[in-house]
Protein backbone atom coordinates (compact mmCIF):
# COMPACT_ATOMS: atom_id res chain seq x y z
CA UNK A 1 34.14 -7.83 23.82
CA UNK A 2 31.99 -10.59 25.63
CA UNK A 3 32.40 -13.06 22.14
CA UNK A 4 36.34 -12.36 22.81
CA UNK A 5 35.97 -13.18 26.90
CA UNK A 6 34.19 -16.35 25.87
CA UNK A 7 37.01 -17.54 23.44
CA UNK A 8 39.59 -17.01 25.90
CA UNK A 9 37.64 -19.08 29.00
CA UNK A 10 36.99 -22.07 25.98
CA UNK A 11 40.59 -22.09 25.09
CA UNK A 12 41.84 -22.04 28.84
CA UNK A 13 38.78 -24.72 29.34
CA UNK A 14 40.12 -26.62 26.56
CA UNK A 15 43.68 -26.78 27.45
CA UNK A 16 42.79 -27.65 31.24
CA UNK A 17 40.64 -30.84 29.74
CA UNK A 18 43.25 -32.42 28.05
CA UNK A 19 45.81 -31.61 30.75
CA UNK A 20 43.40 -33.01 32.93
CA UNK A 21 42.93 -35.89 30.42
CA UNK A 22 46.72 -36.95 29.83
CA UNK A 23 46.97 -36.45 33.87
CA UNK A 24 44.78 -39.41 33.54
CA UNK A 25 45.90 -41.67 31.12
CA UNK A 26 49.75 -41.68 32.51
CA UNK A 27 48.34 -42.69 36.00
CA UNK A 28 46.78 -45.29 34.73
CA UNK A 29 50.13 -47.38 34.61
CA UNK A 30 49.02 -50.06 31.78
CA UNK A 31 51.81 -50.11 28.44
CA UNK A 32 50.59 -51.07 25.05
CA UNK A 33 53.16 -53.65 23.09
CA UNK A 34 53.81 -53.87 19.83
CA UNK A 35 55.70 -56.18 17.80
CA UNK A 36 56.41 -55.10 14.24
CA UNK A 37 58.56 -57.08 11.94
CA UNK A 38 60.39 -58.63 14.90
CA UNK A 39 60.33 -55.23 17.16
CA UNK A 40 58.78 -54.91 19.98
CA UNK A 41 57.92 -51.57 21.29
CA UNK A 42 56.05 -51.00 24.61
CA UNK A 43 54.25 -47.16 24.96
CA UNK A 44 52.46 -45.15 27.65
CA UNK A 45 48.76 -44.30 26.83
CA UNK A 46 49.85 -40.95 26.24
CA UNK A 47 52.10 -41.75 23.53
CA UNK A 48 49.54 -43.95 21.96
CA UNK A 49 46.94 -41.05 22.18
CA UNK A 50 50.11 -38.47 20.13
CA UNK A 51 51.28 -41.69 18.06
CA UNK A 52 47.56 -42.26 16.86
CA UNK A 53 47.12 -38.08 16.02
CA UNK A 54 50.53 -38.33 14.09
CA UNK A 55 49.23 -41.29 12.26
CA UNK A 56 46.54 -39.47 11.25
CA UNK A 57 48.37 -36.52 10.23
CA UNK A 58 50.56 -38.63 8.28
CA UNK A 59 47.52 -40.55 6.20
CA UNK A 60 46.70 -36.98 5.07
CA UNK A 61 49.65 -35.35 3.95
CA UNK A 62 50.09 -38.67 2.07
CA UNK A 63 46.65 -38.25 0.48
CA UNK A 64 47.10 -34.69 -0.49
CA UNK A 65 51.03 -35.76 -2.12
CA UNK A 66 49.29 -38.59 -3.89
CA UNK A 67 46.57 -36.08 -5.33
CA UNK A 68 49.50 -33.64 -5.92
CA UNK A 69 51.53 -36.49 -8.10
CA UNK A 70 48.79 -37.20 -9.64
CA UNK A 71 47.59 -33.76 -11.10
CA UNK A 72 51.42 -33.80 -12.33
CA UNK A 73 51.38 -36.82 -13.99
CA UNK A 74 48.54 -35.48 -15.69
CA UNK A 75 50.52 -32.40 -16.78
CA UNK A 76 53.67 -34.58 -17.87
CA UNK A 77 51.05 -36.27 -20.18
CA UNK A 78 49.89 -32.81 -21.95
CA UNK A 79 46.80 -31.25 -19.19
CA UNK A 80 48.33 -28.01 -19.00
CA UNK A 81 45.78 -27.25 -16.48
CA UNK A 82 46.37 -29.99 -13.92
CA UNK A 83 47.94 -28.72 -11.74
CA UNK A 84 46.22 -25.59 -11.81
CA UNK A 85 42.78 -26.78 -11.21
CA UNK A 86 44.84 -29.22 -8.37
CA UNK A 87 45.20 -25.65 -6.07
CA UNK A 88 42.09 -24.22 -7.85
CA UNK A 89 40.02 -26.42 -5.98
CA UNK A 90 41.13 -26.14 -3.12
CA UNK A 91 40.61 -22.62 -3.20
CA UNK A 92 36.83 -23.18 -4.58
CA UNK A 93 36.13 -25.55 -1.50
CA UNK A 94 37.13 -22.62 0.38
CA UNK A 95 35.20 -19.84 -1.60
CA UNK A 96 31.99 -22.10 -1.45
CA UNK A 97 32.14 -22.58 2.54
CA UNK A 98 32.54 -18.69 2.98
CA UNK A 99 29.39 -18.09 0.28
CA UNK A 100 27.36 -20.19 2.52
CA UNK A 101 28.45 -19.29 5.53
CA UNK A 102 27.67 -15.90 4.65
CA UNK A 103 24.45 -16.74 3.42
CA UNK A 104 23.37 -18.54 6.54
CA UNK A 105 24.71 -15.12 8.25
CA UNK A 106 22.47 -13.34 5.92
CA UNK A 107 19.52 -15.67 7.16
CA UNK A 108 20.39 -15.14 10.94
CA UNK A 109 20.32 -11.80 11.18
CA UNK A 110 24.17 -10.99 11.65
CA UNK A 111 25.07 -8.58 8.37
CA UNK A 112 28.18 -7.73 9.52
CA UNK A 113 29.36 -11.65 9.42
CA UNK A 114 27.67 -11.89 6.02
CA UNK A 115 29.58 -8.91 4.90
CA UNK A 116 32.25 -10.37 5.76
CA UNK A 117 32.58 -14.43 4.47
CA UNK A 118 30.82 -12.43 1.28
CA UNK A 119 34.01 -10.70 0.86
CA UNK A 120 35.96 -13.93 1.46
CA UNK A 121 34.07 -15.64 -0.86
CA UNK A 122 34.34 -12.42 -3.35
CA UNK A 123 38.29 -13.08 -2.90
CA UNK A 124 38.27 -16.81 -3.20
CA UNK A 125 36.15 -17.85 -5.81
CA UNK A 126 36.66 -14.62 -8.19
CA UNK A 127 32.54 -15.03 -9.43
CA UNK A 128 30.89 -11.68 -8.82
CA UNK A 129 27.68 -13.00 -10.42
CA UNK A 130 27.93 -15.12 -7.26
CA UNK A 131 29.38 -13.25 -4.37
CA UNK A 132 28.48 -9.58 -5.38
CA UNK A 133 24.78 -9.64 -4.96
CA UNK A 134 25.49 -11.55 -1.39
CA UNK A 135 27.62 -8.54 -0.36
CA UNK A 136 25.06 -5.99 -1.89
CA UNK A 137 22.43 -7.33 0.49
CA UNK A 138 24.45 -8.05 3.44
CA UNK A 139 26.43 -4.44 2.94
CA UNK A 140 22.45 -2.85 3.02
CA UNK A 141 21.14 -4.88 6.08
CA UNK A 142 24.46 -4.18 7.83
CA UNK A 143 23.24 -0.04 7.26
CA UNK A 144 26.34 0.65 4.41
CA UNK A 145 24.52 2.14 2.17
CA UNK A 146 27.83 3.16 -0.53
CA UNK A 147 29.22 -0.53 -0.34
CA UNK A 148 25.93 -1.61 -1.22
CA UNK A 149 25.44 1.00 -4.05
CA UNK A 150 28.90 0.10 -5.33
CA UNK A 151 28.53 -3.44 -5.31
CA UNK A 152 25.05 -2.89 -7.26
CA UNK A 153 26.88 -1.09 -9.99
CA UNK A 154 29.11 -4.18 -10.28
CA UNK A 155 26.63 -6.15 -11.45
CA UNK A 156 25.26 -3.60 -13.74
CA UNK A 157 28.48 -4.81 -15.81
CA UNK A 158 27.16 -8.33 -16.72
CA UNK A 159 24.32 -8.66 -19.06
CA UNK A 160 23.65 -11.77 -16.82
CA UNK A 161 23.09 -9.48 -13.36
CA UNK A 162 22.06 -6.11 -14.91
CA UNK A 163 18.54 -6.51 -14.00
CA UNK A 164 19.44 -7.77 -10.22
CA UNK A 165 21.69 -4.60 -9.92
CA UNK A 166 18.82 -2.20 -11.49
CA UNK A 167 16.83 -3.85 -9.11
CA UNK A 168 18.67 -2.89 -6.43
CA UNK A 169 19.23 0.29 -6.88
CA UNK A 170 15.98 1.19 -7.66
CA UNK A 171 14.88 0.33 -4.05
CA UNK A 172 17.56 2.22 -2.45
CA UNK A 173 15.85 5.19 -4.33
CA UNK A 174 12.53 4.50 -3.46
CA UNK A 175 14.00 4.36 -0.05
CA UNK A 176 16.13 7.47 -0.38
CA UNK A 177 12.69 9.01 -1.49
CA UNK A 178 14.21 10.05 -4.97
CA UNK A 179 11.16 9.40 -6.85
CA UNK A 180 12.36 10.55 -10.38
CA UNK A 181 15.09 8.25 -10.49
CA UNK A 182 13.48 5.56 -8.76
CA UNK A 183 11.37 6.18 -12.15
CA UNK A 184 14.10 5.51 -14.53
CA UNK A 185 15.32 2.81 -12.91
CA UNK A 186 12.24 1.15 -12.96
CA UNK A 187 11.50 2.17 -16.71
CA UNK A 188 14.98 0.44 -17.22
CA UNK A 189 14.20 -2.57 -15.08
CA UNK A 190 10.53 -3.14 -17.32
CA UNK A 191 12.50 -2.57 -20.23
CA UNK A 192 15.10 -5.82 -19.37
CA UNK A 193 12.13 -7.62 -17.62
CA UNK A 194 8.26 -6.68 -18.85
CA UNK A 195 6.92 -10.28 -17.25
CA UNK A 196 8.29 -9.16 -13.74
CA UNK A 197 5.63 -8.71 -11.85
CA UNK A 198 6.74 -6.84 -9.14
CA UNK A 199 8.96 -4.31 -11.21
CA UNK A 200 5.42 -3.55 -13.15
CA UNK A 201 3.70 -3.03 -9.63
CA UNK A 202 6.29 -0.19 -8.91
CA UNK A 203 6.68 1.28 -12.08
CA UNK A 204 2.90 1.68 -12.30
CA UNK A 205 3.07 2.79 -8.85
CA UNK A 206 5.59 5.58 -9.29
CA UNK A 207 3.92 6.53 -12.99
CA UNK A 208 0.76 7.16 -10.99
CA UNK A 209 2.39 9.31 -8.34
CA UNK A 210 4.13 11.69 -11.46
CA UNK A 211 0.98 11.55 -13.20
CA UNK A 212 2.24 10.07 -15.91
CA UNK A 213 -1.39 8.16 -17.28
CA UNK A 214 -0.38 7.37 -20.39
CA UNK A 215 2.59 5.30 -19.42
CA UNK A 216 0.28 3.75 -16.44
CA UNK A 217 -1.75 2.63 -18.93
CA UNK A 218 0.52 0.96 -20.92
CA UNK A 219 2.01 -0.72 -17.96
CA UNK A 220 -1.52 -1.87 -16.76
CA UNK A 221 -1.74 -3.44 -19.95
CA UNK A 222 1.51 -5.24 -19.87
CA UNK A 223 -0.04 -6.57 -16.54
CA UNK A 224 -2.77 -7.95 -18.55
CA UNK A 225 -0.73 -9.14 -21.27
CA UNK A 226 0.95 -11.34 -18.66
CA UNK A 227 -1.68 -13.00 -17.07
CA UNK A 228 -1.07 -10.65 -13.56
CA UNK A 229 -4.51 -9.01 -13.63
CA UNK A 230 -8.26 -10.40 -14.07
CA UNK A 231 -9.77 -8.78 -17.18
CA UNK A 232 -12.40 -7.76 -15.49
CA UNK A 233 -10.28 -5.58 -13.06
CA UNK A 234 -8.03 -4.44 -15.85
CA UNK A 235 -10.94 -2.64 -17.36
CA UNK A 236 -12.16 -1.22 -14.25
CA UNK A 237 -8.02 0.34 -13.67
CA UNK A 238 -7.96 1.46 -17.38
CA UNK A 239 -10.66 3.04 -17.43
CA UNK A 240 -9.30 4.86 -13.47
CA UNK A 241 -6.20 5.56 -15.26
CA UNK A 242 -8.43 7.09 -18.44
CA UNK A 243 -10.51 9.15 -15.92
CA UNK A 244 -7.36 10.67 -14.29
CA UNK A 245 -5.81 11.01 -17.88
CA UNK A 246 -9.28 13.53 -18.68
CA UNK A 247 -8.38 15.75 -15.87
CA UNK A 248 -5.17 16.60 -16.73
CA UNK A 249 -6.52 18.09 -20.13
CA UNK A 250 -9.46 19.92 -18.91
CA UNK A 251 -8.19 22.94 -19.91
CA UNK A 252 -10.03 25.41 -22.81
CA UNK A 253 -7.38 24.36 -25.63
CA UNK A 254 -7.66 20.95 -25.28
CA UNK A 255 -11.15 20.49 -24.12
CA UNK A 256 -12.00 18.19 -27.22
CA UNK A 257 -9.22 15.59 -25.76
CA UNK A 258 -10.77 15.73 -22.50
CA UNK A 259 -13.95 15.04 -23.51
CA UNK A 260 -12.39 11.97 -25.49
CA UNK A 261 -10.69 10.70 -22.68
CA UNK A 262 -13.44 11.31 -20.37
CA UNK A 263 -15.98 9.22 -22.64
CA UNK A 264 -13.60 6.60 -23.06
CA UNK A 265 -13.45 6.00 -19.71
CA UNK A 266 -16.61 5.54 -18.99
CA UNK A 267 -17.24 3.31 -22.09
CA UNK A 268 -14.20 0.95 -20.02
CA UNK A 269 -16.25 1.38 -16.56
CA UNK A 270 -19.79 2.76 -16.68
CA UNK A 271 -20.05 1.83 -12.93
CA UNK A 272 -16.98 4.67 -12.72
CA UNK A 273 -19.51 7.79 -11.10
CA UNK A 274 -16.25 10.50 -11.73
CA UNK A 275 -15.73 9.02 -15.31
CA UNK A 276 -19.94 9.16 -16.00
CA UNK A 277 -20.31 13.04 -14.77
CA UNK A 278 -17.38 13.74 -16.68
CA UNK A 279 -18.67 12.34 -19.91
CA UNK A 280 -22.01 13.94 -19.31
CA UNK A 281 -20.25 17.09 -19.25
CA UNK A 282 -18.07 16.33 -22.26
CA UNK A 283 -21.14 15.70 -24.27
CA UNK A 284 -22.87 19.02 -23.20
CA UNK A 285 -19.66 20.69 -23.51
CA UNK A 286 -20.97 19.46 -27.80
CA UNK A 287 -24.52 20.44 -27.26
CA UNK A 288 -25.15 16.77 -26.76
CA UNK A 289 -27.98 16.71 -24.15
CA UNK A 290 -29.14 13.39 -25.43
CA UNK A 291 -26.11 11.21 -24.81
CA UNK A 292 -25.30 13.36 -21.48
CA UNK A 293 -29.10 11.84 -20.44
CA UNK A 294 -28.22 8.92 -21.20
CA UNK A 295 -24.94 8.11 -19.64
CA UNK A 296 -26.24 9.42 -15.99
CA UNK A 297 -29.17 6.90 -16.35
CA UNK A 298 -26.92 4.27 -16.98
CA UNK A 299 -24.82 4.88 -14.10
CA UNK A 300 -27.97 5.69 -11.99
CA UNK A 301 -28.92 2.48 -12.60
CA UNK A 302 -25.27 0.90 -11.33
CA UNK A 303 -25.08 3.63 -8.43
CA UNK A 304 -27.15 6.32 -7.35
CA UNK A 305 -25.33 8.99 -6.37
CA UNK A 306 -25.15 12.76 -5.42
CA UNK A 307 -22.30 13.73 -8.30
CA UNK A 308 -24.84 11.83 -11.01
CA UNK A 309 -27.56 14.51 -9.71
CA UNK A 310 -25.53 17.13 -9.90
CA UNK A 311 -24.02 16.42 -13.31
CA UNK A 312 -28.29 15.58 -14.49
CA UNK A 313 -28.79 19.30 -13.22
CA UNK A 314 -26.44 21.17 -15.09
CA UNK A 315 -28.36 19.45 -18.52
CA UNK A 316 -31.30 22.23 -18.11
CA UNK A 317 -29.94 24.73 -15.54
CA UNK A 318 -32.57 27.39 -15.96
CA UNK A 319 -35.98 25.40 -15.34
CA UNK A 320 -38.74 25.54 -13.01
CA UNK A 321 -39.00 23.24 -9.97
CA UNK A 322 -41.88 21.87 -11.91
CA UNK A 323 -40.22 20.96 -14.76
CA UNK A 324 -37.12 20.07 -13.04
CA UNK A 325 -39.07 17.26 -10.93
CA UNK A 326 -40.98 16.39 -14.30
CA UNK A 327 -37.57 15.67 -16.10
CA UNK A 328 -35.77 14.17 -12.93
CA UNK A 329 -38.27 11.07 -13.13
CA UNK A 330 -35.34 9.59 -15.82
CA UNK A 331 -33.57 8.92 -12.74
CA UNK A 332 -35.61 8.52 -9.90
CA UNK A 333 -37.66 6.19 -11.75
CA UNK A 334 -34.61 3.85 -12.36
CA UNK A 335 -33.66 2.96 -8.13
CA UNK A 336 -37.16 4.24 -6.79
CA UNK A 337 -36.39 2.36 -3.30
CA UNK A 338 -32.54 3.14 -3.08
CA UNK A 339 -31.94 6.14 0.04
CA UNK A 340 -30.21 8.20 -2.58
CA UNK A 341 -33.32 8.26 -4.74
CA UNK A 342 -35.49 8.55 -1.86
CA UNK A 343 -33.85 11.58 -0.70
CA UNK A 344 -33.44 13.05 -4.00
CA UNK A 345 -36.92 12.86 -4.82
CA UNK A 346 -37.73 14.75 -1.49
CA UNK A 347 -35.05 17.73 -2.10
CA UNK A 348 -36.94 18.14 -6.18
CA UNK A 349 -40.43 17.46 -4.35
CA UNK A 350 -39.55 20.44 -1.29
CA UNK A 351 -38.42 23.09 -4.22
CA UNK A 352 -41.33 22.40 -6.28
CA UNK A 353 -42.97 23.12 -2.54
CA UNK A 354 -45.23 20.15 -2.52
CA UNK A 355 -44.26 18.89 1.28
CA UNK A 356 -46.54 16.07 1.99
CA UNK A 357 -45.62 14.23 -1.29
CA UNK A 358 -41.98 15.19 0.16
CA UNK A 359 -42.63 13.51 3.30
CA UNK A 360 -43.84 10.27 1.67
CA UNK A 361 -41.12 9.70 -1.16
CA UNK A 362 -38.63 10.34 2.21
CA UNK A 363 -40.59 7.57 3.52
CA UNK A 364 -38.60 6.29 6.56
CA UNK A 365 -35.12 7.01 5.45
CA UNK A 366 -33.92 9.56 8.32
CA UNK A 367 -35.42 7.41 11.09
CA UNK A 368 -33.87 4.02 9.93
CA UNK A 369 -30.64 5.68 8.76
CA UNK A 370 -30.27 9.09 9.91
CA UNK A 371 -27.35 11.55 8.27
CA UNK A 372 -27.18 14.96 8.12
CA UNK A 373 -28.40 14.89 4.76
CA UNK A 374 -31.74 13.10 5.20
CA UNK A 375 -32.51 15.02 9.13
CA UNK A 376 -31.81 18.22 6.79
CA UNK A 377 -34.24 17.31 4.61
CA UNK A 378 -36.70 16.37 7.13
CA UNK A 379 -36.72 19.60 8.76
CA UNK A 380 -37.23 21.36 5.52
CA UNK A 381 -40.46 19.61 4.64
CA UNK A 382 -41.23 20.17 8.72
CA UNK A 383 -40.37 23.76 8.53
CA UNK A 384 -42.48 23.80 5.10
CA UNK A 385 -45.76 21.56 6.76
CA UNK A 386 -45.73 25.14 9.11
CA UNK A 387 -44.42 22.71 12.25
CA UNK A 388 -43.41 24.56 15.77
CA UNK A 389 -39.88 25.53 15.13
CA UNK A 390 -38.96 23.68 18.74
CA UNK A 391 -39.31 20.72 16.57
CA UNK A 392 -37.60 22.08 13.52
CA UNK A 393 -34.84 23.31 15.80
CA UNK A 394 -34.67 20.02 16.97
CA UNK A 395 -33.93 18.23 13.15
CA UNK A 396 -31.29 20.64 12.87
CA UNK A 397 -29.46 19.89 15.80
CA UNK A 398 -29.73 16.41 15.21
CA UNK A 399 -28.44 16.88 11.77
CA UNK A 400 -25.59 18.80 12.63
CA UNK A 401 -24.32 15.77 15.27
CA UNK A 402 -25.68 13.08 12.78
CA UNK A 403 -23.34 10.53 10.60
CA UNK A 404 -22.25 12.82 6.87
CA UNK A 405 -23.62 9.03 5.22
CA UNK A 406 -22.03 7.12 2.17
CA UNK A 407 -18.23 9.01 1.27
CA UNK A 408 -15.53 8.05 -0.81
CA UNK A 409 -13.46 5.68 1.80
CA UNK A 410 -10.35 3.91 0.87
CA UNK A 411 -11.04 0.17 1.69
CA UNK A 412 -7.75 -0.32 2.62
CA UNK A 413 -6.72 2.25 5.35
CA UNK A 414 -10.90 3.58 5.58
CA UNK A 415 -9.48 7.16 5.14
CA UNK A 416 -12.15 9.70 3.91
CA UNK A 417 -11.98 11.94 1.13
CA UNK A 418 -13.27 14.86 0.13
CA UNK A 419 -13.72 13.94 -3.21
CA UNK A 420 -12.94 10.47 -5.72
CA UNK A 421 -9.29 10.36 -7.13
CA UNK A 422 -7.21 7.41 -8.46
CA UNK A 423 -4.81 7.24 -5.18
CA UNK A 424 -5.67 7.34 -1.70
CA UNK A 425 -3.61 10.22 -0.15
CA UNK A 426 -2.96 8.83 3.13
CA UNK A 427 -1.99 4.55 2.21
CA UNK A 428 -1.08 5.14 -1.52
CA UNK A 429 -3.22 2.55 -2.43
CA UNK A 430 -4.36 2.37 -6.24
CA UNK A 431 -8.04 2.58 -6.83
CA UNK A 432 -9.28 1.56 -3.26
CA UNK A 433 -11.99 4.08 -3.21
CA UNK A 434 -15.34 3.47 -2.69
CA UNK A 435 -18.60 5.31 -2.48
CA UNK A 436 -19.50 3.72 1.09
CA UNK A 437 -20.59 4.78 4.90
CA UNK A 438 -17.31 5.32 6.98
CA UNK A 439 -16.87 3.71 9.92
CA UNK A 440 -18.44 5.08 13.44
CA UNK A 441 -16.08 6.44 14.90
CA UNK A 442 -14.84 8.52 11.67
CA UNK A 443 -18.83 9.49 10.89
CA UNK A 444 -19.29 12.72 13.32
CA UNK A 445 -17.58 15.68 12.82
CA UNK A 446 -16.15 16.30 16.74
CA UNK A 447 -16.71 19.80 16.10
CA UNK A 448 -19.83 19.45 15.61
CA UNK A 449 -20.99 17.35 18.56
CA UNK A 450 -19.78 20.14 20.82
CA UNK A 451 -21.88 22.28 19.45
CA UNK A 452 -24.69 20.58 19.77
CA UNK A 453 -25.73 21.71 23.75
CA UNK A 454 -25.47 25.00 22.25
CA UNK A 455 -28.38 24.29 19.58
CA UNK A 456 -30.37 21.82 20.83
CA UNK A 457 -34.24 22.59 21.51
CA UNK A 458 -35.18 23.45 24.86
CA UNK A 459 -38.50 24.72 26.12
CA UNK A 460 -39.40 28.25 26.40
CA UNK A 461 -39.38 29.72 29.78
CA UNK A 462 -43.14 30.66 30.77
CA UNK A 463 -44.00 34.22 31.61
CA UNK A 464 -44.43 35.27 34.68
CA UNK A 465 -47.91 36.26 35.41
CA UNK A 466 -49.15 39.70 35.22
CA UNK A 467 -49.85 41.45 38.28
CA UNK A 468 -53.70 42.51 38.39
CA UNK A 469 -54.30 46.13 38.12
CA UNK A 470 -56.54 47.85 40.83
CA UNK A 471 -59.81 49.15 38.92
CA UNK A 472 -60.51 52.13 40.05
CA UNK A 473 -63.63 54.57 39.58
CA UNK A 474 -63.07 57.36 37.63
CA UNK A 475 -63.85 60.43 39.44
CA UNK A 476 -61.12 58.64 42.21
CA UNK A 477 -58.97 58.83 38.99
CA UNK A 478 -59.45 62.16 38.38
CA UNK A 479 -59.16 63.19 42.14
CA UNK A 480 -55.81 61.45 42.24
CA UNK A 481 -54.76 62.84 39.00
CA UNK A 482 -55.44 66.75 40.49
């Protein structure tokens, strides 16, 4: 409505200007003569101003009759197409204005324009390799969805623009949020382009959301094949992808496939703690203790960490506390000064009951980085050294408001996780965990800062004093008692 306003003031703008303008010129009282061949003429300025457009006029209608002559002359001479290609071209000037007119339209923001010249264009130039796509994008930016669909299925018709029309519809599904045919349009797309980088980015994206491993894997290495991914990192992903491909196959019948896939994996990415616990149980799931020792060690030595402990544990589940610190010295012998070893050392060392020697391998890990874990640990040896249970009270309410420590945090979005897995559940990000300390203000459990008024130490009341008894003699006793 306002665009249509504005035309209409220009117009009557216009129209008043060159009223305004010839006003001028025929009140300016000078005549132009000319003599031509013996004539003489004499005109107004405004005549010269209307003689001058039609003389114009006149040089291009002659132009366009000489070009027209000219195409058939050609034809007279045998160029059946002349005259053909004469009004062709005109119509491809045409058709290339509205393609980049729409285009520019595309650029600006304005869809609806776009959608428009692209349809001009479309009608002009009769190339849908050319004008189709334009009206595919500008049809989706202007918000119609079935033109755009339609006009993506054109393409699909031309070997030339089948991969720009899977393309396309493949991110109207992934926008839709039909995942399973966003799948097999981007299994299609890889197929018709396996270098294209960003059609193996979604396919391995949407393989890893249907937990499809195998075929992740085999797009990873297409990736690598390519030059799009670092060895180095490709190993690290395989071996992700390898890890998640174990736990789909823990089950009882197919155990000896898990324990395969598991190994494998951490073969591709010892540092992988998940992948390492998992082989260690593979190999005990055969009886082999050996090789279970000897894969935690190794990944000890990369990464001490609680799921490594655990996984040692389970090797001889039925020892002493003795024996159980004798055989943990494998690993706490490999990172004696890392916190994790520090602390482990402590928990083995307060079993076995030995408290002082718990104290010292705890050294001064819950005062220079306090987390629940370590202040827990510290009251047991302090309950165990026989201390005054305000004190042990004390550890445990600190514990309870302290930091949890290292977690698996995405380092993309810092969300926290439970436990490791191959995608981060809140950012869909593809191996972006990391076995690190959260930030602060994700650290303390919010819940468990209220309760701490509730648990914290306080000092017992003192008792009141005990009000002295009168002695009294006993035959007064006995006189009071008759």
């Amino acid at each position: 409505m306002l665009w249509s306003l504005t035309k209409v003031v220009l117009f009557v703008v216009l129209i008043a200007a060159l009223a305004f303008g010839a006003g001028m010129l025929s009140e300016t009282g000078e005549a132009m003569r000319l003599i031509v061949a013996g004539w003489e003429f004499t005109i107004g300025p405004v005549q010269a101003v209307v003689l001058g457009v039609l003389t114009f006029i006149a040089v291009w209608l002659a132009l366009k009759v000489l070009g027209l002559l000219g195409a058939t002359f050609r034809f007279l001479n045998g160029d059946e197409t002349a005259i053909s290609r004469y009004f062709d071209r005109n119509r491809e000037r045409k058709g290339y204005k509205a393609l980049s007119e729409g285009l520019m339209a595309l650029a600006s923001g304005e869809p609806r324009l776009a959608l428009t010249r692209a349809q001009n264009a479309e009608r002009l130039l009769g190339k849908p390799e050319l004008t189709t796509l334009l009206v595919a994008q500008a049809a989706e930016a202007a918000g119609d969805r079935k033109r755009a669909t339609e006009a993506y299925k054109t393409l699909l018709k031309d070997d030339t623009t089948r991969f720009v029309g899977v393309r396309g519809l493949l991110h109207q599904k992934i926008a839709e949020g039909d995942r399973e045919v966003a799948l097999k349009l981007a299994e299609k797309a890889f197929e018709l382009r396996p270098k294209h980088a960003e059609t193996q980015d979604i396919l391995l994206k949407l393989q890893s959301d249907a937990g499809d491993w195998s075929g992740a894997r085999a797009t990873l290495g297409a990736k690598l094949k390519t030059g799009a991914l670092p060895k180095d990192v490709y190993r690290r992903r395989d071996a992700v992808l390898a890890l998640q491909q174990a736990r789909t196959v823990m089950d009882d019948d197919v155990s000896i496939e898990a324990r395969e896939a598991a190994i494998e994996a951490n073969k591709l990415s010892p540092d992988l703690i998940p992948a390492a616990a998992m082989a260690a149980r593979g190999y005990l799931a055969k009886g082999d203790r050996k090789h279970a020792t000897r894969v935690l060690k190794k990944a000890w030595e990369v990464l001490p960490h609680p799921d490594l402990a655990a996984a040692f544990a389970e090797i001889e589940p039925d020892e002493t506390p003795q024996d159980r610190l004798k055989r943990f010295r494998t690993l706490t012998n490999a990172r004696p000064d890392n916190d994790e070893t520090r602390m482990l050392l402590a928990e083995l060392l307060v079993a076995a009951e030995d408290f002082p020697a718990a104290r010292r391998a705890l050294d001064d890990v819950a005062t220079r980085d306090p987390t629940q874990r370590s202040l827990a640990i510290l009251a047991a040896i302090a309950r165990g050294e026989g201390a005054d249970d305000l004190i042990v009270r004390d550890l445990v309410a600190r514990a309870i408001s302290a930091p949890r420590g290292p977690q698996w945090v995405c380092d993309k979005c810092h969300a926290i996780h439970d436990g490791w897995q191959p995608v981060c559940d809140n950012c869909g990000s593809f191996d972006t965990l990391s076995w690190k300390t959260p930030p602060a203000h994700a650290a303390t459990s919010p819940v468990l800062a209220e309760l701490l008024p509730l648990m914290e130490a306080r000092p017992e009341p003192e008792p009141e004093p005990v009000p002295e008894v009168e002695q009294l003699p006993l035959d007064e006793i006995a006189r009071r008692a008759n």
